[in-house]
Protein backbone atom coordinates (compact mmCIF):
# COMPACT_ATOMS: atom_id res chain seq x y z
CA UNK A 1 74.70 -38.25 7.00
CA UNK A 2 73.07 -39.45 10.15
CA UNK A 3 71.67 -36.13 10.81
CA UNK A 4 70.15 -35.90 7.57
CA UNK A 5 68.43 -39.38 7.47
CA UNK A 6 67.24 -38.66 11.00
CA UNK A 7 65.77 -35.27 10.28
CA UNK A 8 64.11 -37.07 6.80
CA UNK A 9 62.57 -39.43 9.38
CA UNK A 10 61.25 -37.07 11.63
CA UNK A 11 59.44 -34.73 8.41
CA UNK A 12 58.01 -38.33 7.37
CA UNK A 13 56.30 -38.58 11.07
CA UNK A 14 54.94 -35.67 10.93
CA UNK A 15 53.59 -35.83 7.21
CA UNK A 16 51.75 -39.38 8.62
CA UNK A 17 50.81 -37.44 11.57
CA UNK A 18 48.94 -34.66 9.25
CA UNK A 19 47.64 -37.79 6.89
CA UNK A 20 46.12 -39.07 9.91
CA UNK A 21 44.66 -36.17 11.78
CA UNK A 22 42.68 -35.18 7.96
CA UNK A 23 41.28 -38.81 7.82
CA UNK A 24 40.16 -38.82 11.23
CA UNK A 25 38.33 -35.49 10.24
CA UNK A 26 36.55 -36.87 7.05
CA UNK A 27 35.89 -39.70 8.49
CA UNK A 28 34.06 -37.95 11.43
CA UNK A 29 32.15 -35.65 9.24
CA UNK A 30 30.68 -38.18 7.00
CA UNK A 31 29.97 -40.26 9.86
CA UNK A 32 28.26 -36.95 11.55
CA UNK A 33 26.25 -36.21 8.11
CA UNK A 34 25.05 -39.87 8.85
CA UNK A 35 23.92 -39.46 11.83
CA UNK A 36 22.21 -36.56 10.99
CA UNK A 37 20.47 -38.41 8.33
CA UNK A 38 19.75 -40.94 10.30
CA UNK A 39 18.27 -38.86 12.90
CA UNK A 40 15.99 -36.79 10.69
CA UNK A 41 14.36 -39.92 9.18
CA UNK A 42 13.84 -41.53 12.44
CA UNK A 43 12.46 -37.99 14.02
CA UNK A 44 10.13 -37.89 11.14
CA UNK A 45 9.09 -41.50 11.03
CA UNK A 46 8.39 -40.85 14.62
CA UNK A 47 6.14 -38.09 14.25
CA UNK A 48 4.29 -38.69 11.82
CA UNK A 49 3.49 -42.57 12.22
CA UNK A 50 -0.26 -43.15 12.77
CA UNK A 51 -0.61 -39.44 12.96
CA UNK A 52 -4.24 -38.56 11.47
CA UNK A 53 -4.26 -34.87 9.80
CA UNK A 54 -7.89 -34.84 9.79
CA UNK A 55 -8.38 -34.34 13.51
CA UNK A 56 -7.16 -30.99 15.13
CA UNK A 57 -4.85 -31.09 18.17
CA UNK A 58 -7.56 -29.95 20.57
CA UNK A 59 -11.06 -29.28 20.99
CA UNK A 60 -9.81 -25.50 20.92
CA UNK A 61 -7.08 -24.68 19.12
CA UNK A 62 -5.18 -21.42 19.60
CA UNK A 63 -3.74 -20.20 17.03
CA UNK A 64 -0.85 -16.97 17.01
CA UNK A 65 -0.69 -14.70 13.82
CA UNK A 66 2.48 -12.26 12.69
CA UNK A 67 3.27 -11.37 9.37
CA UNK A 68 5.89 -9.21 7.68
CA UNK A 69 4.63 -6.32 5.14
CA UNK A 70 7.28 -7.33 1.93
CA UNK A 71 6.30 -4.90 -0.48
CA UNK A 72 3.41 -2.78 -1.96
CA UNK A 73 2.62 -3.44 -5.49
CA UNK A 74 -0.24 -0.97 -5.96
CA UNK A 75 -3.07 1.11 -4.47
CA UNK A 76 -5.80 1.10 -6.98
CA UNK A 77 -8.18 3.77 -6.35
CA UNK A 78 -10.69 3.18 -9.67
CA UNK A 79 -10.60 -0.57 -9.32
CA UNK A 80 -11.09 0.00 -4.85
CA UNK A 81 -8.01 -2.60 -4.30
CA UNK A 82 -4.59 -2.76 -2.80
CA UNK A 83 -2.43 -5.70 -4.05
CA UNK A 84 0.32 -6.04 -1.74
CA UNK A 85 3.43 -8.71 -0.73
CA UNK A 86 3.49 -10.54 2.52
CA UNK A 87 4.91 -13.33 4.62
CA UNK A 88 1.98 -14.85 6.31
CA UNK A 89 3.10 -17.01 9.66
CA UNK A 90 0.63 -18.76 11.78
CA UNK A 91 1.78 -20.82 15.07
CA UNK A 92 -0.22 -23.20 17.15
CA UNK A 93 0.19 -26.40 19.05
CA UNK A 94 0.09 -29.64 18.15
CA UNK A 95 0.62 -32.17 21.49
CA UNK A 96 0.84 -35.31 19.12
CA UNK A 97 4.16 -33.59 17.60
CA UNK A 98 5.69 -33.17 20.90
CA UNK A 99 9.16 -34.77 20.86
CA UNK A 100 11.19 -33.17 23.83
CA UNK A 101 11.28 -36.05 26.25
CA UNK A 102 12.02 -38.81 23.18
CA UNK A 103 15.44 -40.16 23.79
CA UNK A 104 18.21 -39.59 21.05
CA UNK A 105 16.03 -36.19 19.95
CA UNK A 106 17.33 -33.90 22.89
CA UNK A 107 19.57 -31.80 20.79
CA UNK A 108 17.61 -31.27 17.68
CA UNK A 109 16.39 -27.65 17.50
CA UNK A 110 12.94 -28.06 15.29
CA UNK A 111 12.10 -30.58 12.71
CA UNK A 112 11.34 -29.05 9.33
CA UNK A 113 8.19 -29.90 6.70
CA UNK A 114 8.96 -28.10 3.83
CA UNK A 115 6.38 -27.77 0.65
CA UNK A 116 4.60 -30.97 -0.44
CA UNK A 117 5.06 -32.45 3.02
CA UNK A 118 2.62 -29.36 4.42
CA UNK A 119 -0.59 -31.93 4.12
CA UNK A 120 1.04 -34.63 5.99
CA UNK A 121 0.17 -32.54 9.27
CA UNK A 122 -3.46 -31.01 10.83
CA UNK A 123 -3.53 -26.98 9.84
CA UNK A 124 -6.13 -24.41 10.39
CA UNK A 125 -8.02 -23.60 6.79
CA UNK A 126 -7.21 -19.91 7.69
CA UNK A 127 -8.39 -17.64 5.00
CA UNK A 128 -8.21 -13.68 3.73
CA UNK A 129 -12.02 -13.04 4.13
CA UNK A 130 -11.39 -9.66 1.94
CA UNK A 131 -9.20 -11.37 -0.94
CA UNK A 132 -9.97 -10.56 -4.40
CA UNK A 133 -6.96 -12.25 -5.58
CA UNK A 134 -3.82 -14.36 -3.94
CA UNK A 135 -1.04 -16.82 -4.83
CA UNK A 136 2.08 -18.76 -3.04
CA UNK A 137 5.29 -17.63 -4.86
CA UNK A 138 6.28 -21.02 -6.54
CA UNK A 139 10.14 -19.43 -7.71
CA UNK A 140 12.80 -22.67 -7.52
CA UNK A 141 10.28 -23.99 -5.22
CA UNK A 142 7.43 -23.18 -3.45
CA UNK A 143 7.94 -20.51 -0.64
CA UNK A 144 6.47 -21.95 2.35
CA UNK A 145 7.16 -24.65 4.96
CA UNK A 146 6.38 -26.22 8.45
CA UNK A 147 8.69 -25.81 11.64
CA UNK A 148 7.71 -28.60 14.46
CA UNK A 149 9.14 -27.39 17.85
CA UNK A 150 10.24 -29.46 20.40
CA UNK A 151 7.39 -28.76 22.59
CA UNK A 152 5.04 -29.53 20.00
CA UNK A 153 4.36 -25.89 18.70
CA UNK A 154 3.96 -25.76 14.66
CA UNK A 155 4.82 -22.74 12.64
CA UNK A 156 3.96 -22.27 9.37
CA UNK A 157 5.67 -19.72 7.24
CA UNK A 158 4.71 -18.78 3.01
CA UNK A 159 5.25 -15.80 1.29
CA UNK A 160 2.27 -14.54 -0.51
CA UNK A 161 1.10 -11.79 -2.93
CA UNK A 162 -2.41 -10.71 -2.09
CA UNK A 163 -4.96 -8.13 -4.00
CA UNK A 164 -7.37 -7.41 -1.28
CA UNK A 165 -10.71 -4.88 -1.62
CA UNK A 166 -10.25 -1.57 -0.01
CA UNK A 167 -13.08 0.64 -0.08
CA UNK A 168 -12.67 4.37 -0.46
CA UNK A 169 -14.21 7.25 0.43
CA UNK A 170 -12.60 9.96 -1.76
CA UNK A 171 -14.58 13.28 -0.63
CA UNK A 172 -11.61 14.69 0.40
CA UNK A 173 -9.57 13.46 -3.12
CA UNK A 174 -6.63 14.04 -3.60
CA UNK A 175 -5.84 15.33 -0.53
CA UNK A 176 -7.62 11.48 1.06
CA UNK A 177 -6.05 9.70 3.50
CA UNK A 178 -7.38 5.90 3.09
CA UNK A 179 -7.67 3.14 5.77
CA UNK A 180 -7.21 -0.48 3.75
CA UNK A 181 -8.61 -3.34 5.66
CA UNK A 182 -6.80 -6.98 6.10
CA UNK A 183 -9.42 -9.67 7.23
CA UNK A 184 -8.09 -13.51 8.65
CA UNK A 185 -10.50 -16.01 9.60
CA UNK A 186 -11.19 -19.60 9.22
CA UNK A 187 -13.43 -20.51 6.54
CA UNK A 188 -14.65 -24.01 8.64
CA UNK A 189 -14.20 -24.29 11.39
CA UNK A 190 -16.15 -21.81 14.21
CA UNK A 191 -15.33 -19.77 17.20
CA UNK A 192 -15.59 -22.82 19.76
CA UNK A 193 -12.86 -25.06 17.62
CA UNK A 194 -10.18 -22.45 15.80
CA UNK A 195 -9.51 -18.97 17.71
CA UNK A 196 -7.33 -16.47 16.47
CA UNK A 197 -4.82 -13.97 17.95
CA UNK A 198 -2.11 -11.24 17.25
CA UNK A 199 1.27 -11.83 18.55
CA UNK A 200 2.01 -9.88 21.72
CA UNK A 201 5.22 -9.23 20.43
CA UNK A 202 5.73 -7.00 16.92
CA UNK A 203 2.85 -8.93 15.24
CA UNK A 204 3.37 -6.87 11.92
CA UNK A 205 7.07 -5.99 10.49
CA UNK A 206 7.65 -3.53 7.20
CA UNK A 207 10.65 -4.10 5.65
CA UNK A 208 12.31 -0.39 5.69
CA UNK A 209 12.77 -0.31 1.28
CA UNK A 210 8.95 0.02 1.49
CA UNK A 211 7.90 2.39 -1.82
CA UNK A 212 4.50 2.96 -2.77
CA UNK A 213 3.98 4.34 -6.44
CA UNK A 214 0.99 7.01 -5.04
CA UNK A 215 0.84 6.62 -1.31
CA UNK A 216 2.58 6.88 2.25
CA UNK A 217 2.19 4.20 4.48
CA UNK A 218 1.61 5.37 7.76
CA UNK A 219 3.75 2.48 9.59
CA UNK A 220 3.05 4.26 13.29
CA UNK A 221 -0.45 4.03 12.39
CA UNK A 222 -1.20 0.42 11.32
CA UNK A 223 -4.52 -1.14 14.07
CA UNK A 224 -4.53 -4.86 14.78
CA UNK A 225 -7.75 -5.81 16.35
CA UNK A 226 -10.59 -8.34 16.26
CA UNK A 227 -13.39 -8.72 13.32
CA UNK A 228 -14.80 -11.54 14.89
CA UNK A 229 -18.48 -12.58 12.74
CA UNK A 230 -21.23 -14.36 13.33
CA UNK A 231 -23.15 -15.96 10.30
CA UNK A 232 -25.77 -18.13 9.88
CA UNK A 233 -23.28 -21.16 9.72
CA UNK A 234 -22.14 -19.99 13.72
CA UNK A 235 -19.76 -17.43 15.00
CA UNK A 236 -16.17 -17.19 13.92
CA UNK A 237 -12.70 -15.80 15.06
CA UNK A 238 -11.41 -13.17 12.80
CA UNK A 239 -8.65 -10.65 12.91
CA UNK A 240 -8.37 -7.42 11.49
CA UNK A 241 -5.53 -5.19 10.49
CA UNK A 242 -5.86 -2.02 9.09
CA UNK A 243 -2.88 -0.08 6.76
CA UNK A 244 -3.08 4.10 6.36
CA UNK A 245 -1.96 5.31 3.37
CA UNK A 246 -2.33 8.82 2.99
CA UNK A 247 -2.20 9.79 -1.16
CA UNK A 248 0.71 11.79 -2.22
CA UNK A 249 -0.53 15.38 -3.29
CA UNK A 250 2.00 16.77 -5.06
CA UNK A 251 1.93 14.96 -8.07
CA UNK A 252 -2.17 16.14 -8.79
CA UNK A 253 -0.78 19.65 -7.74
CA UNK A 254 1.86 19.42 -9.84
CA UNK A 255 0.23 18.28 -13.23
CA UNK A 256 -3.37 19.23 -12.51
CA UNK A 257 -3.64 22.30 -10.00
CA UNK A 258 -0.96 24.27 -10.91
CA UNK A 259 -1.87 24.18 -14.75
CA UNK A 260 -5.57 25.38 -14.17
CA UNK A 261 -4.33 28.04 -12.01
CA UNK A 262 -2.67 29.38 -14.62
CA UNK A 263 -5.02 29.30 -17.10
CA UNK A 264 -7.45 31.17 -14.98
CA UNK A 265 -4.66 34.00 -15.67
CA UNK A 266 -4.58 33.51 -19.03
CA UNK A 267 -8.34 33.99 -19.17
CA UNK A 268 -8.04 36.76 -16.85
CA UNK A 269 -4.99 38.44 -19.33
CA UNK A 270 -8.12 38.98 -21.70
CA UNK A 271 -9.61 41.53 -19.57
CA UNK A 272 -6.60 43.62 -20.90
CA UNK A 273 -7.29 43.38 -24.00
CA UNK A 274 -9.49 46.15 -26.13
CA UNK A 275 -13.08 45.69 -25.95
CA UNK A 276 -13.28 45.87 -30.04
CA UNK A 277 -10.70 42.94 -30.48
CA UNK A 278 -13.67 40.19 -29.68
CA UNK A 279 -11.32 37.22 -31.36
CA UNK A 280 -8.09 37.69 -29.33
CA UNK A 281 -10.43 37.70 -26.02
CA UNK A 282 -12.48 34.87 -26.81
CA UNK A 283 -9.24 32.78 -27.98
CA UNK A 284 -7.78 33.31 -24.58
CA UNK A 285 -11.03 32.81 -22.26
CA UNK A 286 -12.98 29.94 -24.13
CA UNK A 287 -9.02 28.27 -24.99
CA UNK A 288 -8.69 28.12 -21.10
CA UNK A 289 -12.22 27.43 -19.83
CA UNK A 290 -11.81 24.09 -22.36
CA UNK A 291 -8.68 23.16 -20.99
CA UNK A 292 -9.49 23.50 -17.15
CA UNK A 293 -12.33 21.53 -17.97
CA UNK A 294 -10.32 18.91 -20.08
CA UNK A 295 -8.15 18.69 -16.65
CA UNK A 296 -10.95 18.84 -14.43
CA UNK A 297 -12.29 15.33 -16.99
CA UNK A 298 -9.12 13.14 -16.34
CA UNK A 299 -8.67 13.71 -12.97
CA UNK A 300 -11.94 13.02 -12.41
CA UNK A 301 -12.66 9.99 -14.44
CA UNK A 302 -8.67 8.18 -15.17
CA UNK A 303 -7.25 9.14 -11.78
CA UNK A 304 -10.68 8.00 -9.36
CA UNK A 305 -13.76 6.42 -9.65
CA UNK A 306 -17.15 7.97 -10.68
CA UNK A 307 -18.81 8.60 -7.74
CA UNK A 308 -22.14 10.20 -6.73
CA UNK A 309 -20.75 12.30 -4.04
CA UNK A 310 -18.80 15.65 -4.87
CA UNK A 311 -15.04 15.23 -3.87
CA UNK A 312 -12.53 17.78 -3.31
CA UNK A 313 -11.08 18.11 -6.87
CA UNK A 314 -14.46 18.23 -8.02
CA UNK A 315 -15.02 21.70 -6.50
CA UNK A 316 -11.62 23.23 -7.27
CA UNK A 317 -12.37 22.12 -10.73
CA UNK A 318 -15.86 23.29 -11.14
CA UNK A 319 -14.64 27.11 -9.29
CA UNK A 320 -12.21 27.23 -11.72
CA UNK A 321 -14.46 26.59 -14.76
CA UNK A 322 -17.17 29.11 -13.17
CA UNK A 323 -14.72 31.91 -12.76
CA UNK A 324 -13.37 31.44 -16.63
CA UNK A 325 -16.88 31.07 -17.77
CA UNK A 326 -17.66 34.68 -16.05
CA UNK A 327 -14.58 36.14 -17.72
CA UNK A 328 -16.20 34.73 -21.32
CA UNK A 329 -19.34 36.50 -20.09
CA UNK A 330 -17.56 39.66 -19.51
CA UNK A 331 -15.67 39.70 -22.86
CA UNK A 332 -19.76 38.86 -24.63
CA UNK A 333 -21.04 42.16 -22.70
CA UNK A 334 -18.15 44.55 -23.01
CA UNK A 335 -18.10 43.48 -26.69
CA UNK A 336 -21.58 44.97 -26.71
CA UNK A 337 -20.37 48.48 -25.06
CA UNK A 338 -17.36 48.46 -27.24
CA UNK A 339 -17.26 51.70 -28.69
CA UNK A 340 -18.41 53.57 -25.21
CA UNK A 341 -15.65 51.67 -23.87
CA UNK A 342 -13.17 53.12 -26.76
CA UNK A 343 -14.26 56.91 -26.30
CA UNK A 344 -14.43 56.98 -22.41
CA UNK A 345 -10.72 55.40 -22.19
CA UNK A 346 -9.22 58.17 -24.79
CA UNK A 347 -7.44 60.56 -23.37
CA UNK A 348 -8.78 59.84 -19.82
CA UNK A 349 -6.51 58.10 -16.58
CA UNK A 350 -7.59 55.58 -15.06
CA UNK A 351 -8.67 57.20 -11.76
CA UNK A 352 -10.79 59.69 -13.77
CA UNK A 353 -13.01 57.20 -15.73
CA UNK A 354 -13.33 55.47 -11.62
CA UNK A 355 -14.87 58.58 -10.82
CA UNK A 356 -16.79 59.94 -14.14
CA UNK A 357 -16.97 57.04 -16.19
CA UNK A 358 -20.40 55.40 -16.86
CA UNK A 359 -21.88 52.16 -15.12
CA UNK A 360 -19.68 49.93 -18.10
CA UNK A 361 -16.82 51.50 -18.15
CA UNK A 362 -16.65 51.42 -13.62
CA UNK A 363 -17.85 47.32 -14.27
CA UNK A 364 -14.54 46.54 -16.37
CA UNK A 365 -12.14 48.53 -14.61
CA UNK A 366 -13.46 46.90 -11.08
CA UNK A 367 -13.82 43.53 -12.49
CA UNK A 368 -9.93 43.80 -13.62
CA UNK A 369 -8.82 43.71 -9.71
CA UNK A 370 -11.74 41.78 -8.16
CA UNK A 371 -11.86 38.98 -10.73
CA UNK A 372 -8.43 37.67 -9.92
CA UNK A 373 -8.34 38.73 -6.15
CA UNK A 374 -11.66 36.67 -4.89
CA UNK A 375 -10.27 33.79 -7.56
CA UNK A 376 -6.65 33.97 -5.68
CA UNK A 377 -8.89 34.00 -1.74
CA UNK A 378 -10.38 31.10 -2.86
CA UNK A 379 -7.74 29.22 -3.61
CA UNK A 380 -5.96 30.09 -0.05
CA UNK A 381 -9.58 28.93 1.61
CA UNK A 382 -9.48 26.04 -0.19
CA UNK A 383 -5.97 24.93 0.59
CA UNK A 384 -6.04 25.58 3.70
CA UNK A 385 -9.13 24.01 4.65
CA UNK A 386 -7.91 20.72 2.54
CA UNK A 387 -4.87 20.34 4.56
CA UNK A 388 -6.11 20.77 7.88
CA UNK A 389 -8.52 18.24 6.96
């Protein structure tokens, strides 16, 4: 009986040992959570009392761009705009927010502003000097806040979606590779008070799921650099960086090229067909000369802008629609020399009417080999000359 009251005891001291031990530990972690509290409200207090966000930290203020490419909504080649996703960061220093050598601060890492509380500071008016279009994603809550730094460096971090101009030139359409422009500056203040620089380090990131719907983003080929302008208003700090996209070709050759091609046969079938039967010819030629030129109309006017220059597509097109209109030419003499073409082809091969056979008769057999050969050199010129380009 002893034994068993004793060892009753002894599971009770250890049960008010474990009671104790989880008190201690709530107790310190609300007391902890306190003190962080506490410290965050006295941290900010301290900061921001009598600070005046209307004067900049310095006569010149440095300021440290990086951003990280998000996504690409669209490349719009009518319209001369690329609308794109971005996180936008911008770093600089701010002496007044230094808080290193405060006592009781040693240990906290940064301080954090986050949206609302962005105005409370001094930040450059940095601007996209080539924005059409731009807005902070506001999802749950605005996506963008304020890191102070112990040493009094300020980051500032938002997540934007930006339609910027991008100027084409499209001579070599759709076989272009296009060079879209991204302009930051400060829209007040000039060259001697806000200047602007790349980070040394990996200034722009691309997240690796990037899919464009009709280009390739040449990521080993994006160009940070300076724009810097000078206005009548003074000279200003800008930076430049410029995307590659190079236009993905197979879709045009796919639902454009390759469909004209082989309507040029069809047209070409025609020649094959008896002189007499005008109808059967005509269906065939003037059928494909109107859809070639159909073709030629929406990829030149849905799919890119009018321009006044001729681009690459143009000329395909408009050697396609020349070599169909020829065969429709053909079909309107040969319909003319009908019956001479009837007698001279009975009971003669075709090597004999090559060598006896009148001037007509020579034209349409010749035309039957040449016609599709110089059509079928062209096209090897052309692609070849196009994709070196």
């Amino acid at each position: 009986t002893k034994l068993i009251l004793l060892d009753s005891l002894l599971q009770e001291i250890e049960m008010i040992k474990l009671l104790t031990v989880s008190a201690l530990l709530i107790i310190g972690a609300a007391g902890a959570e306190q003190n962080y509290m506490v410290l965050q409200e006295k941290l900010g207090t301290a900061l921001l009392n009598g600070y005046n966000k209307n004067i900049k930290p310095d006569h010149k203020v440095n300021v440290t761009v990086n951003m990280f490419l998000r996504d690409v909504a669209s490349v719009d080649s009518v319209e001369g705009a690329m609308e794109f996703q971005l996180t936008f960061r911008q770093k600089w220093q701010d002496s007044r927010l230094k808080y290193e050598n405060k006592k009781g601060y040693e240990n906290v890492p940064y301080y954090t502003l986050l949206a609302g509380q962005e105005r409370s500071i001094w930040m450059p008016d940095t601007f996209f000097r080539n924005e059409l279009e731009s807005n902070i994603h506001k999802n749950l809550e605005p996506n963008q806040y304020i890191r102070i730094y112990p040493d009094g460096s300020v980051l500032h971090s938002s997540r934007i979606t930006l339609k910027t101009a991008c100027f084409m030139s499209l001579q070599l359409f759709p076989f272009d590779r296009q060079a879209c422009p991204l302009q930051i500056a400060s829209y007040g203040w000039n060259a001697d008070d806000i200047v602007y620089a790349w980070r040394e380090n990996d200034p722009i990131q691309v997240t690796k799921e990037l899919r464009l719907p009709a280009f390739t983003l040449d990521v080993n080929d994006m160009k940070t650099d300076r724009c810097d302008v000078i206005t009548t208003t003074g000279r200003y700090s800008c930076l430049s960086l410029q995307l590659s996209l190079d236009r993905c070709t197979s879709w045009y050759i796919t639902v454009y090229f390759i469909p004209a091609i082989m309507f040029f046969f069809i047209s070409w079938a025609g020649f094959f067909v008896s002189a007499r039967e005008l109808t059967p010819r005509l269906l065939l030629q003037f059928g494909s000369l109107v859809c070639i030129a159909v073709a030629s109309y929406v990829i030149g006017h849905q799919n890119s802008p009018v321009v006044v220059y001729t681009k690459a597509s143009d000329i395909f097109f408009g050697t396609t629609v020349l070599f169909v209109f020829l065969s429709l030419v053909d079909t309107v003499l040969f319909a003319a020399f009908a019956t001479q073409l009837e007698k001279e082809a009975e009971g003669q091969g075709l090597l004999e009417r090559l060598k006896t056979g009148s001037w007509i008769t020579k034209f349409d057999l010749v035309s039957r080999a040449v016609y599709p050969l110089i059509y079928i050199l062209f096209i090897i010129i052309y692609f070849a000359a196009y994709s070196a380009m």
